[in-house]
Protein backbone atom coordinates (compact mmCIF):
# COMPACT_ATOMS: atom_id res chain seq x y z
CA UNK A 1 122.17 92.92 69.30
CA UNK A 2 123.13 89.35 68.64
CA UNK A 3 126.53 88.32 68.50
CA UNK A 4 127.74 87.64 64.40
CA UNK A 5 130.79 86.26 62.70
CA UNK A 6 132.80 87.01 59.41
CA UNK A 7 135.76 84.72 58.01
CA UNK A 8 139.24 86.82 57.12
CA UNK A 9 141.57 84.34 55.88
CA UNK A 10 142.97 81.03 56.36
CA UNK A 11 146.15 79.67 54.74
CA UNK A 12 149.32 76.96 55.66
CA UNK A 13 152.68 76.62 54.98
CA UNK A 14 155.04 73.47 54.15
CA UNK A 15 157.97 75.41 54.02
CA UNK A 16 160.35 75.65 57.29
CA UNK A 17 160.91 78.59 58.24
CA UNK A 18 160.69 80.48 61.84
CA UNK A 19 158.16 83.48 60.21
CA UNK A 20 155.21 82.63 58.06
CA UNK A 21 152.42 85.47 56.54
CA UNK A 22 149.29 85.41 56.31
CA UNK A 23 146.71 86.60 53.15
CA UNK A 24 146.00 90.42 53.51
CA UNK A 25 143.38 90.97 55.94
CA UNK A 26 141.09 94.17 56.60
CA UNK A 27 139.77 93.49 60.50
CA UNK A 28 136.89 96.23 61.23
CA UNK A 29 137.08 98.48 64.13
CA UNK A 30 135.82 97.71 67.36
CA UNK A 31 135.71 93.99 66.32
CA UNK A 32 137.07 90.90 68.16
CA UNK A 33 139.48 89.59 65.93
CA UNK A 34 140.65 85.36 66.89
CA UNK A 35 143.46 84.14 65.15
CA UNK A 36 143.97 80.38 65.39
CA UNK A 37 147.61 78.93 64.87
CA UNK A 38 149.01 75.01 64.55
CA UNK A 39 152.70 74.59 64.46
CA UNK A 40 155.29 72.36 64.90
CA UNK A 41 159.37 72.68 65.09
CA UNK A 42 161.90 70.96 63.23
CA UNK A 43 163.75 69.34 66.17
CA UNK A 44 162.39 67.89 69.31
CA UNK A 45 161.87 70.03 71.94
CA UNK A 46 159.90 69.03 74.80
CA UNK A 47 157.70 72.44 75.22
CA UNK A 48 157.54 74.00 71.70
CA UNK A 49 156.85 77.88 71.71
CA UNK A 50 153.99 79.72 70.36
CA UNK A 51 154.57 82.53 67.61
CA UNK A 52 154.32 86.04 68.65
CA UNK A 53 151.70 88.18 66.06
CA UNK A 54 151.98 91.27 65.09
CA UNK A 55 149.96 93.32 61.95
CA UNK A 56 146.96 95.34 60.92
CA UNK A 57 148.31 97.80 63.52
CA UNK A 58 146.50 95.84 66.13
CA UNK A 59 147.97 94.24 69.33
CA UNK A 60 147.93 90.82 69.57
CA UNK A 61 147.54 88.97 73.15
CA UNK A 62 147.55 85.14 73.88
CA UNK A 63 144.48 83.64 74.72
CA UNK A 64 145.74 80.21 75.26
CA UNK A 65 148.21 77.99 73.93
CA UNK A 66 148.52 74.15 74.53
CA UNK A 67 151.59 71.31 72.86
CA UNK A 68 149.98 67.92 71.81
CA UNK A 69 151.63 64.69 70.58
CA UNK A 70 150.68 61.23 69.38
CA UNK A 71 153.52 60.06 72.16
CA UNK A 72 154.27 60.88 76.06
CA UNK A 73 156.90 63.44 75.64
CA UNK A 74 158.46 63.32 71.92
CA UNK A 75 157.44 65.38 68.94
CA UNK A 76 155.05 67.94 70.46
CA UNK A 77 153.16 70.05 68.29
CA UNK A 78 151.12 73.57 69.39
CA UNK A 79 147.95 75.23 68.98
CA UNK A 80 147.43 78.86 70.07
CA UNK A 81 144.69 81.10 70.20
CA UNK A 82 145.46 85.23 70.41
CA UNK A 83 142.56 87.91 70.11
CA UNK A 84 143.14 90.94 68.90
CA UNK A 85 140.94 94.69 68.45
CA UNK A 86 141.24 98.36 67.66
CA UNK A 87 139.54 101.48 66.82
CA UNK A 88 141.33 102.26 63.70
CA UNK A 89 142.94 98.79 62.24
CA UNK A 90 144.84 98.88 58.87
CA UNK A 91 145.14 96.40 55.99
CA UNK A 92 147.65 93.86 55.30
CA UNK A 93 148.83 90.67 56.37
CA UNK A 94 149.61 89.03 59.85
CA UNK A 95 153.14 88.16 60.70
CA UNK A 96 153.44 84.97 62.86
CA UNK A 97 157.37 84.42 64.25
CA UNK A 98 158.72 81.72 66.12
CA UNK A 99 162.07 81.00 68.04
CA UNK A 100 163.05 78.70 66.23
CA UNK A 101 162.44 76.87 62.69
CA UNK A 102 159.12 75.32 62.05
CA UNK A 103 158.41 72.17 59.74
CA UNK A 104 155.29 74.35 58.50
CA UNK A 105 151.93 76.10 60.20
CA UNK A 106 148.79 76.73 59.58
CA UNK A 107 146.17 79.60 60.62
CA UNK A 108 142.55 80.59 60.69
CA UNK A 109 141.54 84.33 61.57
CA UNK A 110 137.86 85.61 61.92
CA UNK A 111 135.95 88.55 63.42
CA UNK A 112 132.91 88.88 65.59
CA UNK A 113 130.60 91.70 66.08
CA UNK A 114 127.97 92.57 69.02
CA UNK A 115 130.48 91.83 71.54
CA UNK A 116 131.66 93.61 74.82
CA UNK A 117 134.20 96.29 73.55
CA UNK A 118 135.30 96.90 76.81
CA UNK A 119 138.85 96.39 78.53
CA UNK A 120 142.03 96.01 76.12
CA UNK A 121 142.89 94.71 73.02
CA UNK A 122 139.41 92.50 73.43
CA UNK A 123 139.99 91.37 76.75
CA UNK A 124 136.29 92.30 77.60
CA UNK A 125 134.98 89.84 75.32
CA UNK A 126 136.62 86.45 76.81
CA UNK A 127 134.87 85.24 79.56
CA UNK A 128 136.58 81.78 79.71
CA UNK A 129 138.97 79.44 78.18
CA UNK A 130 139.51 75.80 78.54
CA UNK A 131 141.74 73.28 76.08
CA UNK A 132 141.80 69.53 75.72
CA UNK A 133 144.60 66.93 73.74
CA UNK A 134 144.42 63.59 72.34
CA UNK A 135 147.00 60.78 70.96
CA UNK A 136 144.74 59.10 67.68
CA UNK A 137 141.55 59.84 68.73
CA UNK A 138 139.41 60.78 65.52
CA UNK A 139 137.11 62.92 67.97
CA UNK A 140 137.62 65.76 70.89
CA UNK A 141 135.44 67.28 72.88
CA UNK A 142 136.71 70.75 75.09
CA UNK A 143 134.36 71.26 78.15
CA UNK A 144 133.41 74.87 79.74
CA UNK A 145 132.17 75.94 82.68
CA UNK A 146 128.28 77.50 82.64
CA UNK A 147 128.25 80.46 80.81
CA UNK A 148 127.67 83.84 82.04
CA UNK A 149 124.65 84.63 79.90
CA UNK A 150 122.23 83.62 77.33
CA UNK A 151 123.56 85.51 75.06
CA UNK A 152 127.05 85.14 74.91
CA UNK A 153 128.40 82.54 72.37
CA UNK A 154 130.46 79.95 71.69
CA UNK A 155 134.00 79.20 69.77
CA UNK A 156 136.11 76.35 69.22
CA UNK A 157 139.44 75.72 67.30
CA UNK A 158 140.82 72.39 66.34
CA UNK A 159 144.39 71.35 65.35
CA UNK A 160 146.14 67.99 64.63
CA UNK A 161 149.68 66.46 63.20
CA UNK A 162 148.77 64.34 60.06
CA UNK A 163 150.78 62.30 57.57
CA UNK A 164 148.12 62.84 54.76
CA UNK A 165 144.88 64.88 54.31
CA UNK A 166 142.43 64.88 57.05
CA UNK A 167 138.93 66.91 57.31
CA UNK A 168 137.02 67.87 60.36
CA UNK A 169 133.71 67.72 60.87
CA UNK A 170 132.24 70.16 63.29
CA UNK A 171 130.07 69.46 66.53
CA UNK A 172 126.16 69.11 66.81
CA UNK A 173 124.92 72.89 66.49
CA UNK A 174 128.41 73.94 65.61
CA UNK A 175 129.16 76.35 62.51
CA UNK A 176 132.27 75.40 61.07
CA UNK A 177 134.31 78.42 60.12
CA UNK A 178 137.41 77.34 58.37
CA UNK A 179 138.73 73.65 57.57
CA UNK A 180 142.70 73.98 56.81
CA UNK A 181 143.54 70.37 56.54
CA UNK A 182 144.07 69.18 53.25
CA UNK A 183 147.61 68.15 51.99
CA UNK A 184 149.12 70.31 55.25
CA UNK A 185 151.10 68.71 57.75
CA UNK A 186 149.30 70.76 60.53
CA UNK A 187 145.92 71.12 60.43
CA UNK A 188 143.61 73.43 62.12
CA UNK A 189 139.62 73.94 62.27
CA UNK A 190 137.37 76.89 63.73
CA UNK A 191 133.61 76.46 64.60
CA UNK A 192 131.38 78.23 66.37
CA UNK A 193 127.75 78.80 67.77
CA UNK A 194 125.81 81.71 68.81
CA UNK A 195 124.59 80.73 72.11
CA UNK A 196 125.61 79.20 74.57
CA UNK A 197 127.10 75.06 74.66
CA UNK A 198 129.77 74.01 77.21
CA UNK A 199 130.81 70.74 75.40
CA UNK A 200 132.87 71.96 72.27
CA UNK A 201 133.69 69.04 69.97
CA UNK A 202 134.61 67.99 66.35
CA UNK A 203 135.95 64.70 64.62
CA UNK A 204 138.33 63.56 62.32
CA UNK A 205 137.87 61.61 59.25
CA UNK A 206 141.49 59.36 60.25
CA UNK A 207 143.07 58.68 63.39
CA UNK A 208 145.81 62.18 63.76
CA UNK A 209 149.38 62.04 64.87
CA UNK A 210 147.77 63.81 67.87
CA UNK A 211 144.81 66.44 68.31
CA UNK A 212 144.22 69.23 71.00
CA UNK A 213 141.56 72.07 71.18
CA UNK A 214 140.59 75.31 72.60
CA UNK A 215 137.42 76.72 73.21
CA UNK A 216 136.37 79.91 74.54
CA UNK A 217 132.92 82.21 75.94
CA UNK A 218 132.84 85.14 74.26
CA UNK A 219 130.61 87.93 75.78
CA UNK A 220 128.06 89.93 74.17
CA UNK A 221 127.61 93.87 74.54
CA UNK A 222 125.54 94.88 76.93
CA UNK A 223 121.68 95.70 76.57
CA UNK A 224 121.86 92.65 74.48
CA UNK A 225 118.05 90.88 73.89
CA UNK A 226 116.37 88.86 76.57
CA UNK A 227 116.90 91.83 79.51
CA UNK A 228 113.92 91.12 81.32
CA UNK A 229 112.14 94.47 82.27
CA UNK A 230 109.70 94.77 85.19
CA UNK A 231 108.01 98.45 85.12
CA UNK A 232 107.13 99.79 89.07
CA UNK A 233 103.98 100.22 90.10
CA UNK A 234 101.98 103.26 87.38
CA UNK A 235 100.59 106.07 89.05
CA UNK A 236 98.33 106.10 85.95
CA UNK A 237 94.37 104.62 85.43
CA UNK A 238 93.84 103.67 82.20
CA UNK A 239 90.45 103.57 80.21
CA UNK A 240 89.32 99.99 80.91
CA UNK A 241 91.06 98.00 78.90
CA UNK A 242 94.97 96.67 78.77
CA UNK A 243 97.05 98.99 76.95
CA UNK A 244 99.04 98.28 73.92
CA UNK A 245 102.49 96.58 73.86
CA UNK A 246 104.95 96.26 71.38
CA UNK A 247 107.80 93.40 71.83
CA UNK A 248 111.25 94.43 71.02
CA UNK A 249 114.38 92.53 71.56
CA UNK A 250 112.76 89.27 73.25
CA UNK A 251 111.57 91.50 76.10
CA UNK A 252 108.27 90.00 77.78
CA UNK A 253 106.28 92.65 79.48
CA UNK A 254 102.99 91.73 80.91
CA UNK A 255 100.91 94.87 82.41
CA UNK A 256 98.01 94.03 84.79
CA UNK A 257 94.36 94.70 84.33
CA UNK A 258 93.55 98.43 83.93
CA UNK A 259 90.95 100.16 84.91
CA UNK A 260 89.05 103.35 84.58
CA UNK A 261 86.90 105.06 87.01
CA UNK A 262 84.26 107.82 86.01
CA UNK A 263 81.79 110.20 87.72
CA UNK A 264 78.57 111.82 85.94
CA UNK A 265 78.55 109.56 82.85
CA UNK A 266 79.38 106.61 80.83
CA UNK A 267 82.38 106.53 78.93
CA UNK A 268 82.57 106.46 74.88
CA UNK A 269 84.88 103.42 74.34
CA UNK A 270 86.65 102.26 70.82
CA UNK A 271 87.14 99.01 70.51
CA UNK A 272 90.62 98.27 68.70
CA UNK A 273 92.89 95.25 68.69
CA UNK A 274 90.31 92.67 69.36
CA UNK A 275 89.94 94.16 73.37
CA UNK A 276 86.66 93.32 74.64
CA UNK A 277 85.75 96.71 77.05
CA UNK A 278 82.66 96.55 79.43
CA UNK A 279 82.42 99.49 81.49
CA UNK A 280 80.29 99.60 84.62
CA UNK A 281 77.31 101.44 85.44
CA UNK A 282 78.04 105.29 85.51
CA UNK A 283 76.46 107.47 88.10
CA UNK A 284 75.78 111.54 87.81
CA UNK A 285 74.95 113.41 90.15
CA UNK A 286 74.02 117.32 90.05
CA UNK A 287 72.57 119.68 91.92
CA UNK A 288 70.49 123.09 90.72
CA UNK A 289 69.06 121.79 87.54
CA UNK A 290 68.18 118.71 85.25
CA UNK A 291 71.19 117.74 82.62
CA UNK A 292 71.05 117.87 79.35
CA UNK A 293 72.04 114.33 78.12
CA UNK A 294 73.49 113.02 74.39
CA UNK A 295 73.07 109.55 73.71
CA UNK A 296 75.71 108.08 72.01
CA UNK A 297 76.95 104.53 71.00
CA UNK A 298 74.07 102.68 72.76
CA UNK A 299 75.04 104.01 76.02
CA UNK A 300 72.19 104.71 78.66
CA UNK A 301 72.00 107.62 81.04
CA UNK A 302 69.44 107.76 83.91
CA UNK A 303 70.17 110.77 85.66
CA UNK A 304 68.10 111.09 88.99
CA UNK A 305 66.07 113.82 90.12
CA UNK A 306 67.88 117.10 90.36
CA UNK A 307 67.56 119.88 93.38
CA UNK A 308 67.66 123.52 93.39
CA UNK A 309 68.50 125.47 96.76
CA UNK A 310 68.42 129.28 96.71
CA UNK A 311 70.12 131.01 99.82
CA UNK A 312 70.11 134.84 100.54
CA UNK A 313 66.78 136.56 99.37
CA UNK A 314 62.91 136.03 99.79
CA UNK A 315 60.93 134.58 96.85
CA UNK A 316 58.43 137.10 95.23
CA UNK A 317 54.83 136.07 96.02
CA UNK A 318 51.49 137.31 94.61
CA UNK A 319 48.20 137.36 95.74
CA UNK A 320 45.64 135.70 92.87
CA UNK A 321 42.72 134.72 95.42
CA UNK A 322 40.50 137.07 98.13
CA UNK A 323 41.78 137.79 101.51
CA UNK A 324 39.27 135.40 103.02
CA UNK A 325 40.28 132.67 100.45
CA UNK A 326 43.89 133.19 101.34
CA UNK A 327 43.44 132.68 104.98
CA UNK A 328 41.00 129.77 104.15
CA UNK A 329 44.14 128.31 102.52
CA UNK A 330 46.84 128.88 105.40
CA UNK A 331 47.19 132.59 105.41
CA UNK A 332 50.38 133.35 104.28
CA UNK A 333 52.73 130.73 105.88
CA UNK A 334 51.78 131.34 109.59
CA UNK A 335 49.87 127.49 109.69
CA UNK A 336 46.42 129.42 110.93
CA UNK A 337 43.57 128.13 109.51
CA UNK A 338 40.26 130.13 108.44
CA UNK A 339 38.79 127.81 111.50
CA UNK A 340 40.93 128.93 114.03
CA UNK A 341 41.51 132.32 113.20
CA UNK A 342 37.62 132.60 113.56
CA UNK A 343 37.33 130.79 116.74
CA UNK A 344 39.92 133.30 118.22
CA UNK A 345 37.86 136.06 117.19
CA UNK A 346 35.09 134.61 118.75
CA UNK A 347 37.34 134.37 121.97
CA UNK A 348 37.99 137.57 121.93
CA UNK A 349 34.40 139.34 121.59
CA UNK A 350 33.28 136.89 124.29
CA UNK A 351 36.16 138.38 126.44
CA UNK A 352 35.20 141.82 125.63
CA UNK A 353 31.83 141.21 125.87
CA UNK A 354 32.26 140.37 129.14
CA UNK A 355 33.96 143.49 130.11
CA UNK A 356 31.28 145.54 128.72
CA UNK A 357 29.28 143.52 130.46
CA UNK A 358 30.54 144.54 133.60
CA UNK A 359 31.47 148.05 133.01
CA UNK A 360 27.23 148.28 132.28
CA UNK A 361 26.69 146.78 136.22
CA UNK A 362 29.01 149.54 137.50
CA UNK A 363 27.30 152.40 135.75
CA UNK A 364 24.34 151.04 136.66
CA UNK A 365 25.22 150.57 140.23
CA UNK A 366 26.33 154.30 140.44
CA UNK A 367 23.05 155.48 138.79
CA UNK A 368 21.08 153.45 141.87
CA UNK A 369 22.88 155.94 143.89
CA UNK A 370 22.87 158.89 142.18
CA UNK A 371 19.29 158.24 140.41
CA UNK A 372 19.15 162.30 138.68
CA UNK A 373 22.86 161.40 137.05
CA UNK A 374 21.36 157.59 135.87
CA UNK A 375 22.18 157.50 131.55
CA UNK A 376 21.99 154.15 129.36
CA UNK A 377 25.09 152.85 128.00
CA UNK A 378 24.86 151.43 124.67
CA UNK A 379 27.30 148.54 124.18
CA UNK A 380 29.82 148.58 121.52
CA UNK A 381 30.15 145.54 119.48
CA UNK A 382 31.77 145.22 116.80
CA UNK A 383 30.81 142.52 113.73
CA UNK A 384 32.91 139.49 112.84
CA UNK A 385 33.58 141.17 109.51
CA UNK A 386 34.77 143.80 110.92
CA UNK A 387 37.40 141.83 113.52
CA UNK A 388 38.37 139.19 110.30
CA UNK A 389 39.07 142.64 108.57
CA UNK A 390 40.90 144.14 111.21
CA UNK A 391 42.72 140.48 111.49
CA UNK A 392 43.68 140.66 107.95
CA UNK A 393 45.21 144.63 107.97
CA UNK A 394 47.35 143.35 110.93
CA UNK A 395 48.60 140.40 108.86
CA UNK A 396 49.03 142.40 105.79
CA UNK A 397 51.60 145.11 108.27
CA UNK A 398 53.62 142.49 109.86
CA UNK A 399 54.13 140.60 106.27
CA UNK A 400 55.28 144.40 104.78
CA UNK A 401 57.48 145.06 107.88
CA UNK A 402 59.22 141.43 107.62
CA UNK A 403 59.93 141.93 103.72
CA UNK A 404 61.35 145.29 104.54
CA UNK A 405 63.89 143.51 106.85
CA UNK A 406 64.44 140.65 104.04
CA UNK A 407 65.54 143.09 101.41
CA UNK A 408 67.53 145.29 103.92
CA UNK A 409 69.56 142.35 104.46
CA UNK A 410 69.52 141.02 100.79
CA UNK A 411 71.02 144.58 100.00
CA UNK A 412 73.87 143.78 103.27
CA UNK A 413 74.58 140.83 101.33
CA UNK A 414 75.27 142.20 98.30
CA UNK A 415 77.46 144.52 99.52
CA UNK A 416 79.65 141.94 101.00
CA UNK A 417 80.11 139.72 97.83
């Protein structure tokens, strides 16, 4: 919230007298309230007083005060500056009183909002003070130190002894607030600015009987704009594309790049606010079975080759050619061929060829001696059909006995899950 001003009042007095009142005022609560004050006494005193203020139910503290004269040393005049605030201030007018008699005054009061409430009777919302005096200079300028922040501003106050009616003309950037100069004997001026300027300064439209100012920093509340934010690091991936930010309160925020990552298919992107999105190539991968894929928005899916692995039971297998086919084919997984089964059989009738072969010699080598006990012995040989047959039932019983062990531990499986 930027700091804002409102006139009260501002009014003057030729009349001497040691108390002068000011127009009703009605200061709002929690406002900074400046009253600005120009005097001068009826005799010559070499350090003239400034009033003390009361009204409105308010306190009233001295900012600061400064005398100024067209001479060294001889008829001083003052200018004081007192702030004032309150939660609950009341209506009615401001009572200035001096020490002594006073030739006349004149005063300027104003408010300002959006400022630090903090300390007493506004003492949070002065950051610094300076003053400056002149003999007949027709301009002033009151110089601050840097201020504390861009968003504090600025106020001046102006006053002068004249001999006839004067007007002020406020600095370059300078608001003017009030202008009580004409046809008073003390004059006083108010400007202001709401930022920040260290060289406070107004002319004069004729050479014064003196001139001083006082200028002051007055602080804004805090969380005021321009706070510069700067978010930590996000735990959080966006979907490929800069999010959305809305600027409040002159706060710049400027998020990086985001990004999005995906696994098993392209993304289905809306393009709003002029963002340009161009996500990468996706990649799916699944295992058992194809996907079933939607295309949507002109994106393409080219899902690779998919894999099914079964674990735990044998597959169910049936016959559809003859035996002899089958084993022409591989047999049933045992990598024999039809060629070398048959060569083995052949092996093996030579083999037991040859021991018929020479049980026959024996026989007949017992008949020699025992001539009347002499009998032929017919060789048994059996036919290749008959060993590819027997072949094929021995197969056929070692295939039944290992599926028998397959679902005997299928069922020990089950039981288990």
């Amino acid at each position: 919230m930027a700091i804002t001003q409102s006139p009260l009042t501002t009014g003057g007095s030729f009349t001497d007298l040691n108390e002068h009142t000011s127009a009703s005022v009605s200061p709002t609560a929690n406002r900074l309230v400046l009253l600005a004050v120009v005097s001068s006494p009826t005799v010559d005193v070499p350090d003239p007083p400034s009033p003390t203020v009361v009204g409105n139910g308010l306190t009233w503290d001295k900012i600061l005060d400064v005398n100024f004269s067209p001479e060294t040393s001889n008829f001083l005049s003052n200018i004081a500056l007192f702030r004032a605030m309150g939660a609950s201030p009341s209506a009615g007018g401001i009572v200035m009183t001096w020490p002594t008699t006073q030739t006349g005054a004149s005063w300027a009061v104003s408010e300002f909002d959006g400022i630090d409430t903090s300390g007493t009777n506004g003492s949070g919302a002065i950051v610094q003070s300076a003053s400056n005096t002149g003999t007949t200079e027709t301009s002033l300028t009151v110089t601050l130190s840097a201020f504390g922040s861009a968003n504090n501003a600025t106020y001046g106050t102006f006053g002068s002894e004249a001999s006839g009616s004067r007007t002020f003309t406020p600095g370059s950037g300078f608001t003017e607030i009030h202008d009580q100069a004409g046809g008073f004997k003390q004059c006083v001026q108010t400007e202001w600015r709401a930022d920040n300027d260290t060289t406070v300064d107004v002319t004069i439209s004729a050479a014064a009987r003196g001139i001083a100012g006082i200028a002051i920093e007055i602080k804004a509340a805090s969380g005021a704009s321009d706070t510069p934010i700067n978010p930590g690091v996000a735990s959080l991936t966006l979907t490929g594309f800069a999010p959305t930010v809305t600027q409040t309160a002159h706060q710049e925020v400027s998020p990086g790049v985001a990004s999005l990552t995906l696994t098993g298919f392209a993304p289905t992107v809306t393009q709003t606010a002029n963002q340009e999105v161009s996500p990468g190539t996706e990649i799916l991968t699944l295992t058992g079975f194809a996907p079933t894929v939607e295309q949507t928005g002109s994106l393409e899916l080219i899902p690779g080759t998919a894999s099914l692995t079964l674990t735990g039971f044998a597959p169910t297998v049936e016959q559809t050619i003859t035996e002899e086919e089958h084993l022409r084919s591989g047999g049933w997984g045992y990598g024999v061929s039809y060629k070398g089964l048959k060569a083995e059989l052949e092996k093996e009738e030579q083999r037991k060829r040859e021991e018929q072969e020479k049980e026959l010699v024996k026989e007949q080598l017992k008949a020699t001696e025992k001539p009347n006990r002499v009998k032929v012995i017919k060789p048994i040989i059996k036919s290749e059909e008959q060993l590819l047959q027997e072949m094929i039932e021995q197969i056929k019983q070692e295939w039944k006995a290992k599926i028998e062990q397959d679902e005997k531990d299928i069922e020990i499986i089950l039981m288990l899950l």
